[in-house]
C-alpha atoms as a PDB file:
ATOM      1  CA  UNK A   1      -6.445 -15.725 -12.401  1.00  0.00           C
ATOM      2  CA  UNK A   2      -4.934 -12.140 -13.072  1.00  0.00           C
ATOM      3  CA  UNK A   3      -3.358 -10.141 -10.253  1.00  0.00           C
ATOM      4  CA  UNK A   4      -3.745  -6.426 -10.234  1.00  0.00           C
ATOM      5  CA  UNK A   5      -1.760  -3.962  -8.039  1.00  0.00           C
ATOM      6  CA  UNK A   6      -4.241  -1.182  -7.001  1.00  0.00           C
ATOM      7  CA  UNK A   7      -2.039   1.952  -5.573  1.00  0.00           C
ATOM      8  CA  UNK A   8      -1.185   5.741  -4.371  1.00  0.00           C
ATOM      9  CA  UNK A   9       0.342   8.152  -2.739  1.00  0.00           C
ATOM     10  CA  UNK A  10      -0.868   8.374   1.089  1.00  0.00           C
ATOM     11  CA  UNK A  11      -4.429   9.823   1.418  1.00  0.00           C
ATOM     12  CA  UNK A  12      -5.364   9.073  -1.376  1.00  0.00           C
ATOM     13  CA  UNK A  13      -8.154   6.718  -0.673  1.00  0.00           C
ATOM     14  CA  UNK A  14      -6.446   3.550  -2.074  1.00  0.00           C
ATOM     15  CA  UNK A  15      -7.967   1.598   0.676  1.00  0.00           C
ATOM     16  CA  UNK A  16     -11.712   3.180  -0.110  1.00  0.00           C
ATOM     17  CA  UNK A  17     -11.398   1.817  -3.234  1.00  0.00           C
ATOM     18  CA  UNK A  18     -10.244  -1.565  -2.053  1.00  0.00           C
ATOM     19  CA  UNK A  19     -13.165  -1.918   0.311  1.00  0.00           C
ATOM     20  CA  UNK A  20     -15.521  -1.380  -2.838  1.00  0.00           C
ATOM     21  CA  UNK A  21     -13.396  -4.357  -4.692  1.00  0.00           C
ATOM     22  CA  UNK A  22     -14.098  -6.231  -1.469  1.00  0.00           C
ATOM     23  CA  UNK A  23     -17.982  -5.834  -1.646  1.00  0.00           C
ATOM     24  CA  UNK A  24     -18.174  -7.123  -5.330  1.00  0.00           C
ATOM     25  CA  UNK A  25     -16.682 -10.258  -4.099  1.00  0.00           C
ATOM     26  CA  UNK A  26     -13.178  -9.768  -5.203  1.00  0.00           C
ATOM     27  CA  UNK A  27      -9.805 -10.608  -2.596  1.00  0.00           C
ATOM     28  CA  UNK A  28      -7.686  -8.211  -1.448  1.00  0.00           C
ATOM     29  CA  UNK A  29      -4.599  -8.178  -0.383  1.00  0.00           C
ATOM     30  CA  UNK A  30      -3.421  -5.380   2.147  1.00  0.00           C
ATOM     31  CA  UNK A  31       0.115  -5.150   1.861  1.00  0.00           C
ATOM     32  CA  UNK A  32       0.617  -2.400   4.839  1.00  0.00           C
ATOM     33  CA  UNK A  33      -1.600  -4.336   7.147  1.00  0.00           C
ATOM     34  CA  UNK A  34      -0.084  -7.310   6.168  1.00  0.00           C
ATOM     35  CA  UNK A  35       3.694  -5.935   6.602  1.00  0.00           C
ATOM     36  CA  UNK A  36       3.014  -4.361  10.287  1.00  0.00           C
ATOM     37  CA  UNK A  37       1.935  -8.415  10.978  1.00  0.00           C
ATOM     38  CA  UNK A  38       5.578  -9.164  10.559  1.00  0.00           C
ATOM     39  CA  UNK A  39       6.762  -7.534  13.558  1.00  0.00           C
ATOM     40  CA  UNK A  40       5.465  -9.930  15.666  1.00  0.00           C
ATOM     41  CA  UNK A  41       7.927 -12.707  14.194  1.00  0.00           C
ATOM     42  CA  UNK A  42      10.887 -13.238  16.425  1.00  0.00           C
ATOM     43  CA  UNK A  43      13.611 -13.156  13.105  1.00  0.00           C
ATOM     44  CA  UNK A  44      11.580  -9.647  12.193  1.00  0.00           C
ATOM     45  CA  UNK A  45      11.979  -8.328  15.845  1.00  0.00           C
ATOM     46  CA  UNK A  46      15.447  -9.333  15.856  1.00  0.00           C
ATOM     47  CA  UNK A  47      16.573  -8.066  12.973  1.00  0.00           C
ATOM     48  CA  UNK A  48      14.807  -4.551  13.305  1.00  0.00           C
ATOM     49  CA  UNK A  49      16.188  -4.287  16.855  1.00  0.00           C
ATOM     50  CA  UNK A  50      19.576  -4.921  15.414  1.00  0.00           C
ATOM     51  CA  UNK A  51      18.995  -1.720  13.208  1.00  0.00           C
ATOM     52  CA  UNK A  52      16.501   0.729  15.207  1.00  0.00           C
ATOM     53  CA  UNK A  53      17.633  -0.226  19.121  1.00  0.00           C
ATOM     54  CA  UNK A  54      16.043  -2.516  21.909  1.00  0.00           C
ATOM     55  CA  UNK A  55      13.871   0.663  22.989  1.00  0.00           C
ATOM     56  CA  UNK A  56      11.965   0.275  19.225  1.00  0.00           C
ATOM     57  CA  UNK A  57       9.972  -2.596  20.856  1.00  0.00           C
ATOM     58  CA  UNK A  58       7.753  -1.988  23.988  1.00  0.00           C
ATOM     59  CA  UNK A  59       8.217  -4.571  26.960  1.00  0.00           C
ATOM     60  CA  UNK A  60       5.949  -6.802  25.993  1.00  0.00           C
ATOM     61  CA  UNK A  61       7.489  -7.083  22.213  1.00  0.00           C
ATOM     62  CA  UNK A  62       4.761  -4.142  20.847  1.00  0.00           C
ATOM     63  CA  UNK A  63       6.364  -2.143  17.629  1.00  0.00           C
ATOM     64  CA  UNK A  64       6.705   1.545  18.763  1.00  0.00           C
ATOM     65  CA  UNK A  65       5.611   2.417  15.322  1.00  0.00           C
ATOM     66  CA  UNK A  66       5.048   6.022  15.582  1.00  0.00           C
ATOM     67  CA  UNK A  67       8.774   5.976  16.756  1.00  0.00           C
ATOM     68  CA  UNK A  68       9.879   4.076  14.184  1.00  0.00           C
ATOM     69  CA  UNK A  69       7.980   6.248  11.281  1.00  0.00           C
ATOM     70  CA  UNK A  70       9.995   9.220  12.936  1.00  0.00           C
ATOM     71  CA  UNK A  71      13.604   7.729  12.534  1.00  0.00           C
ATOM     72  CA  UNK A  72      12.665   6.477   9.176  1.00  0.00           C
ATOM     73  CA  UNK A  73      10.640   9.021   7.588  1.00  0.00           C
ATOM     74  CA  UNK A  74      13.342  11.690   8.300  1.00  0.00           C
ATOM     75  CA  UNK A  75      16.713   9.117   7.300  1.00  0.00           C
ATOM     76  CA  UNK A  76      16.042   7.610   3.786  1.00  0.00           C
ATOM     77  CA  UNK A  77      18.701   4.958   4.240  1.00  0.00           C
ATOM     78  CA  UNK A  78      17.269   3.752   7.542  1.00  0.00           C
ATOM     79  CA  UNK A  79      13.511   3.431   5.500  1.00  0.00           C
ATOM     80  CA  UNK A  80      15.606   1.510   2.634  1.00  0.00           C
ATOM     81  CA  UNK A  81      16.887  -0.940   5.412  1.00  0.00           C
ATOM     82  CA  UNK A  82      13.829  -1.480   7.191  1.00  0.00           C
ATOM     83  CA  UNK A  83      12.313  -1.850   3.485  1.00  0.00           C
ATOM     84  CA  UNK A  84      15.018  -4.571   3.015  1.00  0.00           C
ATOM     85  CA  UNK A  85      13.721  -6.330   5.886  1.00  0.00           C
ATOM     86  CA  UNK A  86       9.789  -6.119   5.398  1.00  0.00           C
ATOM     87  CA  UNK A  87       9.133  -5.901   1.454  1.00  0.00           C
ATOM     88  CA  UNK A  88      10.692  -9.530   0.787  1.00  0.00           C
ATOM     89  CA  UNK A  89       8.802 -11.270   3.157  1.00  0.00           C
ATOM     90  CA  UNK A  90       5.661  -9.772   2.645  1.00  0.00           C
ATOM     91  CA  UNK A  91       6.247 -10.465  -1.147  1.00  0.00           C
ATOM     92  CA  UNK A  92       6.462 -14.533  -0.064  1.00  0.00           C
ATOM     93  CA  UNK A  93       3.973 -14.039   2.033  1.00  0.00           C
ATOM     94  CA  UNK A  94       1.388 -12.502  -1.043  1.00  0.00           C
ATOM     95  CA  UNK A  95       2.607 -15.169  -3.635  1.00  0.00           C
ATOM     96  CA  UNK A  96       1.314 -17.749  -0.930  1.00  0.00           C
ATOM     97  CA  UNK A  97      -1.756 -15.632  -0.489  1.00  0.00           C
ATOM     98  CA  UNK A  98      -2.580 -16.228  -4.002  1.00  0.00           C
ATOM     99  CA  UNK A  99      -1.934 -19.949  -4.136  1.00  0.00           C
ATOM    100  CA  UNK A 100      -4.949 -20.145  -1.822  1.00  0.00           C
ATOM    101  CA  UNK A 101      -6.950 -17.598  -4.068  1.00  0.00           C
ATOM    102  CA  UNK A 102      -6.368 -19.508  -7.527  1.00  0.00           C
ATOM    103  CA  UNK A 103      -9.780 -20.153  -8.050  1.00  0.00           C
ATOM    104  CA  UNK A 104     -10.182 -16.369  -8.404  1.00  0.00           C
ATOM    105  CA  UNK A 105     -11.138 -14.522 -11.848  1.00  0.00           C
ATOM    106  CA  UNK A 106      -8.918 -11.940 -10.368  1.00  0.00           C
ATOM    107  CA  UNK A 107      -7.291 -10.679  -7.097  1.00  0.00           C
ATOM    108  CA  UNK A 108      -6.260  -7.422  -5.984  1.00  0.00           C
ATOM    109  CA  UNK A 109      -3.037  -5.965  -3.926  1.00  0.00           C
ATOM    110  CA  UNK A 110      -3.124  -2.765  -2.628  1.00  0.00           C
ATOM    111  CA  UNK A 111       0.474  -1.161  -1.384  1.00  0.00           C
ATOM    112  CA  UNK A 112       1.492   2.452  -1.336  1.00  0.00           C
ATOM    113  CA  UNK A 113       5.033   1.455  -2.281  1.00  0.00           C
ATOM    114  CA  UNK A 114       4.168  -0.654  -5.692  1.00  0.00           C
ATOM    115  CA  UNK A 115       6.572   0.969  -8.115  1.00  0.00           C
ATOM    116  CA  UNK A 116       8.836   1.980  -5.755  1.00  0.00           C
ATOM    117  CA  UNK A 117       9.315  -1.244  -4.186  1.00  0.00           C
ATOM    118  CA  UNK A 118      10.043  -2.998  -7.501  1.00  0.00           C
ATOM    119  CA  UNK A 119       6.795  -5.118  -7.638  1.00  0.00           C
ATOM    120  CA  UNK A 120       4.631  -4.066 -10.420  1.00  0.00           C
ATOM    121  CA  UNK A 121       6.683  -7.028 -12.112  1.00  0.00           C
ATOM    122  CA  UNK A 122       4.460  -9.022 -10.848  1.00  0.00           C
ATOM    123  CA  UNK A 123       0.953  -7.880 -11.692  1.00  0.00           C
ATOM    124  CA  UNK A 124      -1.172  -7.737 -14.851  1.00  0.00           C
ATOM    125  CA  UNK A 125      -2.688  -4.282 -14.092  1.00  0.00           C
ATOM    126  CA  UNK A 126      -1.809  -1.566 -12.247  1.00  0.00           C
ATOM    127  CA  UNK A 127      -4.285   0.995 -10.986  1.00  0.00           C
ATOM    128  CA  UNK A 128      -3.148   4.389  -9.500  1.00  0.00           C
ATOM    129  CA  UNK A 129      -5.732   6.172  -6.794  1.00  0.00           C
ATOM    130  CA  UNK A 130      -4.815   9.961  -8.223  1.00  0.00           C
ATOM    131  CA  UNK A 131      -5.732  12.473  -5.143  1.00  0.00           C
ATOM    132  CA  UNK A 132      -4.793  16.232  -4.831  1.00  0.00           C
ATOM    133  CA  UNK A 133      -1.966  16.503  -2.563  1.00  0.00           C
ATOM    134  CA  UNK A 134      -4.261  19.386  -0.511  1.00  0.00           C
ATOM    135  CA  UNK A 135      -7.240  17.156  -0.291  1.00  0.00           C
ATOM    136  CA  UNK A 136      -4.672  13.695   0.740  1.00  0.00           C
ATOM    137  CA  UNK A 137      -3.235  16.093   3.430  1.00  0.00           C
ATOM    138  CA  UNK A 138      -6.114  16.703   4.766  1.00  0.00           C
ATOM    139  CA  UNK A 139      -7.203  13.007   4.857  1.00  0.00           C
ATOM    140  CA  UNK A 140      -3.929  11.894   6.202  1.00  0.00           C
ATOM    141  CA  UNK A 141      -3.853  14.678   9.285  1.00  0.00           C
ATOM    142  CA  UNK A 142      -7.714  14.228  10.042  1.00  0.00           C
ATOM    143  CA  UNK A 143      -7.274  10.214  10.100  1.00  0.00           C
ATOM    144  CA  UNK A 144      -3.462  10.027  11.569  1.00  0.00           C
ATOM    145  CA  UNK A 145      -3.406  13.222  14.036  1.00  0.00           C
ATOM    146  CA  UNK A 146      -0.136  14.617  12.170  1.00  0.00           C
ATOM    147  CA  UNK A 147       0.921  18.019  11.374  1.00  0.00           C
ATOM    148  CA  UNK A 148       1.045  19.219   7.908  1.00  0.00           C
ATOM    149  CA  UNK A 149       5.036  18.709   8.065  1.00  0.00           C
ATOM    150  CA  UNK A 150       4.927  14.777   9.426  1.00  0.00           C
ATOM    151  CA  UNK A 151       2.527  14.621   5.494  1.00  0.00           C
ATOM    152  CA  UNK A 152       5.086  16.195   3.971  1.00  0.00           C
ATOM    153  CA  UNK A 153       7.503  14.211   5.349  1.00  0.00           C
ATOM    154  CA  UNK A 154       6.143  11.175   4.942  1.00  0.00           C
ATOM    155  CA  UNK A 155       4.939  12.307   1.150  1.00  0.00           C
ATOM    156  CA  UNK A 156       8.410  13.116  -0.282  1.00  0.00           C
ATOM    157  CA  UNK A 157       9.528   9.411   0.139  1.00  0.00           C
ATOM    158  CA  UNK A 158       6.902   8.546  -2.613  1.00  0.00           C
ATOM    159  CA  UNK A 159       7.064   8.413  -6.457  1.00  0.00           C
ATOM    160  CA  UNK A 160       6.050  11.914  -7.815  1.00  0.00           C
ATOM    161  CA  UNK A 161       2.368  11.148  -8.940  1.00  0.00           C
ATOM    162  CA  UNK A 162       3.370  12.413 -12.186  1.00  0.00           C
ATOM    163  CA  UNK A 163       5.446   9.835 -12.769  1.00  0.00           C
ATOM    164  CA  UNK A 164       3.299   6.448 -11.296  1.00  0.00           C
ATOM    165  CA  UNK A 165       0.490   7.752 -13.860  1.00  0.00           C
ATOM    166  CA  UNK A 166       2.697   6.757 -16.715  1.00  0.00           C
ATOM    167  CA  UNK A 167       3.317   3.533 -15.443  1.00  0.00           C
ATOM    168  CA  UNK A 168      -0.580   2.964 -14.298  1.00  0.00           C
ATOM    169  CA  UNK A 169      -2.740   0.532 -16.604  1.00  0.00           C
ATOM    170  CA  UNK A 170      -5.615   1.883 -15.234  1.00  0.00           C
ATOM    171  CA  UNK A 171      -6.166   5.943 -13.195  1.00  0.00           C
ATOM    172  CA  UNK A 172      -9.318   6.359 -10.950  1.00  0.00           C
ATOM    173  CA  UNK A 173      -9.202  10.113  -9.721  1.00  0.00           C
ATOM    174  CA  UNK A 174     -10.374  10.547  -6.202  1.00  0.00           C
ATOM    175  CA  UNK A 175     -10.687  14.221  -5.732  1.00  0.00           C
ATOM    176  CA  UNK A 176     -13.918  13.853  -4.318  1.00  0.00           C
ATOM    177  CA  UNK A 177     -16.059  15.605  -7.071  1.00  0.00           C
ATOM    178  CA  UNK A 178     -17.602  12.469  -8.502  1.00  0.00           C
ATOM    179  CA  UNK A 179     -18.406   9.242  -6.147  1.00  0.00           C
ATOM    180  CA  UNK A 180     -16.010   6.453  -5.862  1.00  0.00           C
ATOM    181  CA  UNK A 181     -18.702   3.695  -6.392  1.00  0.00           C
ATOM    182  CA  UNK A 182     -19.613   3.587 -10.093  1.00  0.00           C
ATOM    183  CA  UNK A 183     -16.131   4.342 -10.944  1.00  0.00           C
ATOM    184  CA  UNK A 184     -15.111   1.108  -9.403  1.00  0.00           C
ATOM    185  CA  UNK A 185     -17.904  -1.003 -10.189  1.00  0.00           C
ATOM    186  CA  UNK A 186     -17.482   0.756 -14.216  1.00  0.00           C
ATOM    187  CA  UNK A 187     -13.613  -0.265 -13.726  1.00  0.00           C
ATOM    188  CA  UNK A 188     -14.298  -4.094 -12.402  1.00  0.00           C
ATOM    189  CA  UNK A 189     -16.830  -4.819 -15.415  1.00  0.00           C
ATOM    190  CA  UNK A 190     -14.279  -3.585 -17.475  1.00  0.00           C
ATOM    191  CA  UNK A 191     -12.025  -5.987 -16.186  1.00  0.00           C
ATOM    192  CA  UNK A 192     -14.027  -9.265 -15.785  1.00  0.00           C
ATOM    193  CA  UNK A 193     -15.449  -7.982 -19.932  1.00  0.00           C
ATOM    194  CA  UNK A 194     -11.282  -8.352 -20.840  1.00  0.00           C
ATOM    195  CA  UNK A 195     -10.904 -11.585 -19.097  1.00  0.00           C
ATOM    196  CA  UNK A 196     -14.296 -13.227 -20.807  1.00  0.00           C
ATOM    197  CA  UNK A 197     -12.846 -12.179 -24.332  1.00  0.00           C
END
């Protein structure tokens, strides 16, 4: 089995592509969905009360997330904590993920914060979801409610996109003027082709 990372900058319709993985029968791991999970352990809780406040929690132990983007996404050493916290344990918590896919030709994880998290270590193949910042804006304010400031904010936490296409194996670009489908489905022959040779 070969893991591949699949990645990008927010909006840019890394999960789209995912989804497509998912209907050609190949496993993938969500890494965001998978890290909000963790807030519902009691050590998790704990530990990001101990950082963030009681009043980060709601009375009956619900993250306030939007809350806790705002403190974060405007104080870059209160993201790296909380990162501290979160990105190990959802790392364990992938490796274990995998155990149970072994069988697998291939698996995939998708994460926004791949290369700047450190992880792209651990995968085969990387491949970057390229978007225009103006059309991933859009996305992001349609599907979140933000303003155009809360993107930006959020945004200039991220790798430039520049730079994560140098370190990509593989670069589908999702600026909506060719579908997403055959690009994928060209991309995962590729793939399963490599791993029969």
């Amino acid at each position: 089995m070969i893991k591949i990372a699949v990645t990008g900058n927010i909006g840019s319709g890394k999960t789209t592509v995912c989804r497509i993985f998912e209907s050609l029968g190949i496993a993938v791991y969500y890494a965001d969905a998978e890290a909000k999970k963790l807030y519902a352990r009691e050590d998790v809780r704990q530990a990001t009360k101990a950082l963030f406040g009681e009043h980060i929690f709601d009375n009956d132990n619900k993250l306030r997330s939007a809350e806790l983007a705002e403190i974060v996404f405007s104080d870059p050493a209160r993201l790296q904590q909380l990162n501290n916290i979160i990105h190990p344990l959802v790392l364990d918590d992938f490796l274990a993920w995998t155990k149970e896919h072994a069988a697998e030709k291939y698996i995939i994880y998708e994460s926004a914060l791949l290369f700047e998290s450190g992880f792209s270590k651990y995968f085969n193949k990387r491949i970057l979801i390229s978007t225009p910042e103006n059309i991933a804006m859009s996305r992001v304010m349609h599907r979140d409610g933000i303003s155009a400031s809360d993107f930006q904010s959020r945004a200039k936490h991220q790798m430039k996109e520049e730079e994560k296409q140098k370190l990509a194996d593989h670069i589908i670009y999702n600026d909506e003027s060719l579908p997403l489908i055959p690009r994928v489905m060209e991309l995962h022959e590729l793939i399963i082709s490599q791993l029969s040779a």
